[in-house]
Structures are given as structure tokens and as C-alpha cells.
Protein backbone atom coordinates (compact mmCIF):
# COMPACT_ATOMS: atom_id res chain seq x y z
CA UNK A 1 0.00 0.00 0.00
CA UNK A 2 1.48 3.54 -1.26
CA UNK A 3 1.17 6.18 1.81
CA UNK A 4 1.22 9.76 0.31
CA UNK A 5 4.05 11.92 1.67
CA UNK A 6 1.45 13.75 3.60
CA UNK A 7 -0.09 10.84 5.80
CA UNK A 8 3.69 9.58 6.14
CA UNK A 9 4.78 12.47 8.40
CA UNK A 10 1.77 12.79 9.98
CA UNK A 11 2.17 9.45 11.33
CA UNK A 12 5.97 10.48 12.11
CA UNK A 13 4.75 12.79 14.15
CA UNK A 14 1.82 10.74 15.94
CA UNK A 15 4.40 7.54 16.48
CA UNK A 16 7.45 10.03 17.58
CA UNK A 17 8.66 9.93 21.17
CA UNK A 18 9.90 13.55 21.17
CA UNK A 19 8.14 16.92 21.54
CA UNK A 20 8.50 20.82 21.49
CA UNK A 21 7.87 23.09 24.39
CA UNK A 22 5.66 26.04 22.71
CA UNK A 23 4.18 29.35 24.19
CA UNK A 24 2.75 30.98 21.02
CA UNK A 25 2.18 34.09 23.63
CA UNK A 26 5.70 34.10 23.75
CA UNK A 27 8.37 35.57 21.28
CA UNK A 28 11.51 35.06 23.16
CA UNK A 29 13.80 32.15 23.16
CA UNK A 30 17.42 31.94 25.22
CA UNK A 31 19.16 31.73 21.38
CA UNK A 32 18.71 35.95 22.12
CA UNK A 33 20.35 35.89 25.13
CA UNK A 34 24.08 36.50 25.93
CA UNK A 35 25.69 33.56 26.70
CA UNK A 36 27.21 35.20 30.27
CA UNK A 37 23.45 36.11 31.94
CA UNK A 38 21.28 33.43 30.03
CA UNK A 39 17.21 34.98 29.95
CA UNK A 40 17.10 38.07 31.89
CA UNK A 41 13.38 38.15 33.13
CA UNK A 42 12.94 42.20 33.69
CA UNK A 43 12.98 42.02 29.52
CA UNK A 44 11.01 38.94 29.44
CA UNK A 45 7.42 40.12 31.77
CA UNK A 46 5.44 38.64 32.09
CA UNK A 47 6.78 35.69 30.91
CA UNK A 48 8.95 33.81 33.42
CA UNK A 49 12.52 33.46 32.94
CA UNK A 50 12.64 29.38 33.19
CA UNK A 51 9.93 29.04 31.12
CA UNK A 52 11.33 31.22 27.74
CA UNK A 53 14.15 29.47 28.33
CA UNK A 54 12.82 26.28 26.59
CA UNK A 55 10.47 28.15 24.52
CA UNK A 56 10.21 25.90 21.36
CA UNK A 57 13.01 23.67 22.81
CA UNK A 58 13.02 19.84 21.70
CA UNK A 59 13.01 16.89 23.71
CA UNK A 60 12.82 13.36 24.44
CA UNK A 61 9.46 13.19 26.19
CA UNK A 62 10.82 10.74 28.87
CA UNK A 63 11.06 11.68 32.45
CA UNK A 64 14.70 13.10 33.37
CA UNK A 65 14.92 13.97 29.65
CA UNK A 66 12.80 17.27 29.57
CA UNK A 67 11.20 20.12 32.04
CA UNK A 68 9.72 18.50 35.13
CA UNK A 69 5.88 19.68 35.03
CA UNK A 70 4.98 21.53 38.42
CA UNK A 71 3.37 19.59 41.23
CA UNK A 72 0.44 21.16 42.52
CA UNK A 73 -0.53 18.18 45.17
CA UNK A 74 -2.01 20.11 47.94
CA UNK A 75 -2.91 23.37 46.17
CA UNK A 76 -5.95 24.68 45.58
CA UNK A 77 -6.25 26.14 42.57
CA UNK A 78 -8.28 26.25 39.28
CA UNK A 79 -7.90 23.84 36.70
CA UNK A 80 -7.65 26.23 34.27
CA UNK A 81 -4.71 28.17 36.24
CA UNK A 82 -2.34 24.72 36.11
CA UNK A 83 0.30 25.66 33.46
CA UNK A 84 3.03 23.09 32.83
CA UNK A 85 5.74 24.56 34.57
CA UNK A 86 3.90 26.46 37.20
CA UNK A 87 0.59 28.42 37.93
CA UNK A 88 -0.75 30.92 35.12
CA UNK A 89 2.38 28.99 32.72
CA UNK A 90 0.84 29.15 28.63
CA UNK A 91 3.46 26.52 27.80
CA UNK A 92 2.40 23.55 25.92
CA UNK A 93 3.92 19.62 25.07
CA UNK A 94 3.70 19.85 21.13
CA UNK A 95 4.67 16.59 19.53
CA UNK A 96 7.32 16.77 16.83
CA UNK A 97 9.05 14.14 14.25
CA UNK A 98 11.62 12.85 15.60
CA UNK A 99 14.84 14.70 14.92
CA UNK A 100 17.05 13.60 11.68
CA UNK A 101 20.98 14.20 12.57
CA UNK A 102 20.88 16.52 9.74
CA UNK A 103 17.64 18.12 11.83
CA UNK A 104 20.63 19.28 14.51
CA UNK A 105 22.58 22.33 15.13
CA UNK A 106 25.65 22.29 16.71
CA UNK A 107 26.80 25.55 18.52
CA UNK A 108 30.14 25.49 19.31
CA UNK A 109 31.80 28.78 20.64
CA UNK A 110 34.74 30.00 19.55
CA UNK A 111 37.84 28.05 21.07
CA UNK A 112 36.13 25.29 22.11
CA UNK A 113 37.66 22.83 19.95
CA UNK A 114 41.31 24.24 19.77
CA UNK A 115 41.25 23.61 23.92
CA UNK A 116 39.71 20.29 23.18
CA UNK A 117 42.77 19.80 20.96
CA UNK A 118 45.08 20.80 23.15
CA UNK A 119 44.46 20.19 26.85
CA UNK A 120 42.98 16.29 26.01
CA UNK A 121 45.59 15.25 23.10
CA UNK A 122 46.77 12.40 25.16
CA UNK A 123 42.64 10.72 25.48
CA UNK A 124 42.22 11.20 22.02
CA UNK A 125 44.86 9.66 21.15
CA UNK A 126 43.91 6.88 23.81
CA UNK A 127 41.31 6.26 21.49
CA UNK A 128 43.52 5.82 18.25
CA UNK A 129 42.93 9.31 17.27
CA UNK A 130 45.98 10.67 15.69
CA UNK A 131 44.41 12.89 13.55
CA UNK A 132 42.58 15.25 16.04
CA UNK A 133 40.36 16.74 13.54
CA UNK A 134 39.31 13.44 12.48
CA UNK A 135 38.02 12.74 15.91
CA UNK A 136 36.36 16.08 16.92
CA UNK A 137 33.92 15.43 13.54
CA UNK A 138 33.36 11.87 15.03
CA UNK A 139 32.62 13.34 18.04
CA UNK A 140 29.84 16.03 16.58
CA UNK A 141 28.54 13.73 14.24
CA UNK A 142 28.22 10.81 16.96
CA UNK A 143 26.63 13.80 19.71
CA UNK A 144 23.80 14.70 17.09
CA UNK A 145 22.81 10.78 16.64
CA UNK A 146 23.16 10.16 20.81
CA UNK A 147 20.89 13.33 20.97
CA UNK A 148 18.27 12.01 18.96
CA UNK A 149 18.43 8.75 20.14
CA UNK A 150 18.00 10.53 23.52
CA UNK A 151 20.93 9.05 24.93
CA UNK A 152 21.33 12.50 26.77
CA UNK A 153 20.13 13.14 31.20
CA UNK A 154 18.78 16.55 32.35
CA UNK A 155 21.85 18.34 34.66
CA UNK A 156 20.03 21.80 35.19
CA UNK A 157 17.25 23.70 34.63
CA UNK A 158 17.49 27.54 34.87
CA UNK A 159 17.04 30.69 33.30
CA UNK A 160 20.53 29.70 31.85
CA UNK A 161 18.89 26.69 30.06
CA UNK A 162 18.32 23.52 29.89
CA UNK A 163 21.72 21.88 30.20
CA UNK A 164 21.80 17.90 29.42
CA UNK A 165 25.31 15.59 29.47
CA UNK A 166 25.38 13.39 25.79
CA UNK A 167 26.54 10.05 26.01
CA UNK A 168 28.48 9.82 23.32
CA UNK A 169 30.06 6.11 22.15
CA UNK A 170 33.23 6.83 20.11
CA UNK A 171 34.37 3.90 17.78
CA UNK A 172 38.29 3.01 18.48
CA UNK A 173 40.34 3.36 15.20
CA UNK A 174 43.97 2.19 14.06
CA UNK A 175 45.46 0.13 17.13
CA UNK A 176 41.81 0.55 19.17
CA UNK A 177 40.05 -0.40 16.06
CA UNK A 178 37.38 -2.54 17.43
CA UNK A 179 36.98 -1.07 21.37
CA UNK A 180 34.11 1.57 21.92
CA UNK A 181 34.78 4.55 24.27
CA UNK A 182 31.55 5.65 26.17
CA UNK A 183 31.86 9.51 26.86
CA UNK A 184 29.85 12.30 28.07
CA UNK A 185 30.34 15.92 26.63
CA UNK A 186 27.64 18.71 28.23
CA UNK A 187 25.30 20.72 25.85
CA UNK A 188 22.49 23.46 26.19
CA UNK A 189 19.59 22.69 24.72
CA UNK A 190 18.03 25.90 22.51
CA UNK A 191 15.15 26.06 19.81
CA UNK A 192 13.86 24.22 17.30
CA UNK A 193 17.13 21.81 17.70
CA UNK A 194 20.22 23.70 18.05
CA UNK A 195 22.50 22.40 21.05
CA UNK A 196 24.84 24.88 22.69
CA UNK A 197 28.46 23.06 23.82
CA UNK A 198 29.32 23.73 27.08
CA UNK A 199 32.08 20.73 27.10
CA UNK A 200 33.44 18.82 24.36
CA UNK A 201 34.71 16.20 26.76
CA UNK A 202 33.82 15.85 30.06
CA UNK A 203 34.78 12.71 31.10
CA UNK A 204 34.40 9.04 30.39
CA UNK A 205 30.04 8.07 31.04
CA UNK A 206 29.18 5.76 33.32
């Protein structure tokens, strides 16, 4: 049976695990913040700080994987006042197709991987890397398919972002052809799939 494009990704999007946080009340996203200060609520009113920054955000929608929805056990309060994220919140769990690796935008700030190259030379090369460029576009192409796979854990959740650890697995090459190195590298999730690096490598994942 032939399935028309149309009914196709409609069905992507009704099967997918993943959504988007939306509040069409709200134009701001943290991609229009300054890195340093993250959302700064005074410009934000009356939309809380926390909240725009996951405005149109993606995200496995697995517990410990996106925005923990407020708990109102014991409050009294209307029904129609119980936002997501707390009382009077207009955000909403949109589902979305799950993300495509070409679907993902790495932000990587300037320096980041000349450090990386520097300061962890030796663990690359633990890792049969002797070509270092080789293994940082391993290591971005292997974090986009970990993301979508949502091998990724919440660490924080502020008005600085949403910041998640990747676990990233890293084929050996040359004399570690064959071994697989299991690391985690520390992102910040912004909108409509671009990932902010915090950390190219931040140790080996449990």
C-alpha cells in the first residue's frame, strides 16, 4: 500500500517519542540571550525566565529527559490556572518528528575545539585518534545521533537553560580499532534543535 508523503509524516509525528515546548504568547527564546546572563526576566514580563528558556526547545518526552511539570498536590487552585511549569504557565507539550541528525545544530563557541585539541591530546589519542580533527567530527557527528536517540540526562534547569550531558560512544580506530569509548560531553539545549556546547569532553560516562 502507497502512503502519500502527507499521511507519512503525519504518522511520524503521531508515532514520535519527542516533543516541542511552545508558548505561542511568547516571542523570546534563550538563542537571544548572551551567553554570560542566560534569559534576563525584567525584559522577558510577564513571561517567566525558566519558562522562555525552553520556549520551542526539543526533547525526548521521557522523564529526566525534559522540564519537570509543576506539582500542585495540595494546592488549591483552578484547573484552568495549572500551566506546565507552574501556575498561570501558557506553555504547551507539542509533539514533533523525531529529529534527523541533519535536523541538529551544533553551537560550538569559539575556542572550544582548539582547547579540546590541546588540553585532552593524550585521550584522544587513547582512542587511536591521531588525527585530532578526524576525531572532533566523530565526536559532533556521533553527539547529534546520541541526541536524537536521547541518549542524553537533564543536569540543570534555569534561566541559563536547559543543560543535558550526551553520552556519546566513540568507535576506536587504528590500534583501538574494534573497542568503543563511552563519553559524556555537556550541551544546552536551545530552539527548534540547536545544542549549545558547554564541554566537548567531560569525562568518560558511566
Amino acid at each position: 500500500m502507497n502512503i502519500s508523503k502527507g499521511l507519512k509524516e503525519k504518522l511520524d509525528v503521531i508515532f514520535s517519542e519527542w516533543i516541542k515546548i511552545m508558548d505561542a504568547r511568547n516571542p523570546f527564546t534563550i538563542d537571544i540571550f548572551p551567553y554570560s546572563t542566560g534569559v534576563i526576566p525584567l525584559l522577558t514580563v510577564p513571561h517567566c525566565g525558566k519558562c522562555t528558556s525552553i520556549n520551542y526547545c526539543w526533547f525526548k518526552n521521557e522523564k529526566g529527559k525534559k522540564p519537570e511539570n509543576f506539582n500542585y498536590n495540595g494546592m488549591e487552585i483552578q484547573s484552568e490556572d495549572k500551566g506546565l511549569y507552574h501556575p498561570h504557565c501558557h506553555c504547551v507539550e507539542l509533539p514533533l518528528k523525531t529529529p534527523e541528525p541533519s535536523d541538529i545544530k551544533l553551537i560550538i563557541p569559539n575556542g572550544k575545539i582548539e582547547y579540546t585539541i590541546k588540553n585532552k591530546k593524550d585521550w584522544i589519542k587513547s582512542m587511536g585518534y591521531y588525527n585530532t580533527n578526524n576525531f572532533i567530527n566523530v565526536l559532533l557527528n556521533k553527539t547529534k545521533e546520541a541526541y536524537i536517540q536521547g541518549d542524553y540526562v537533564k543536569l540543570i534547569h534555569n534561566n541559563y537553560g536547559f543543560k543535558i550531558n550526551i553520552n556519546v560512544f566513540i568507535p576506536g580506530i587504528n590500534d583501538k580499532y574494534g573497542k568503543l569509548y563511552k563519553i559524556k560531553t555537556a550541551y544546552m539545549v536551545f530552539s527548534n534543535g540547536k545544542l549549545k556546547n558547554n564541554t566537548l569532553l567531560g569525562g568518560w560516562a558511566s
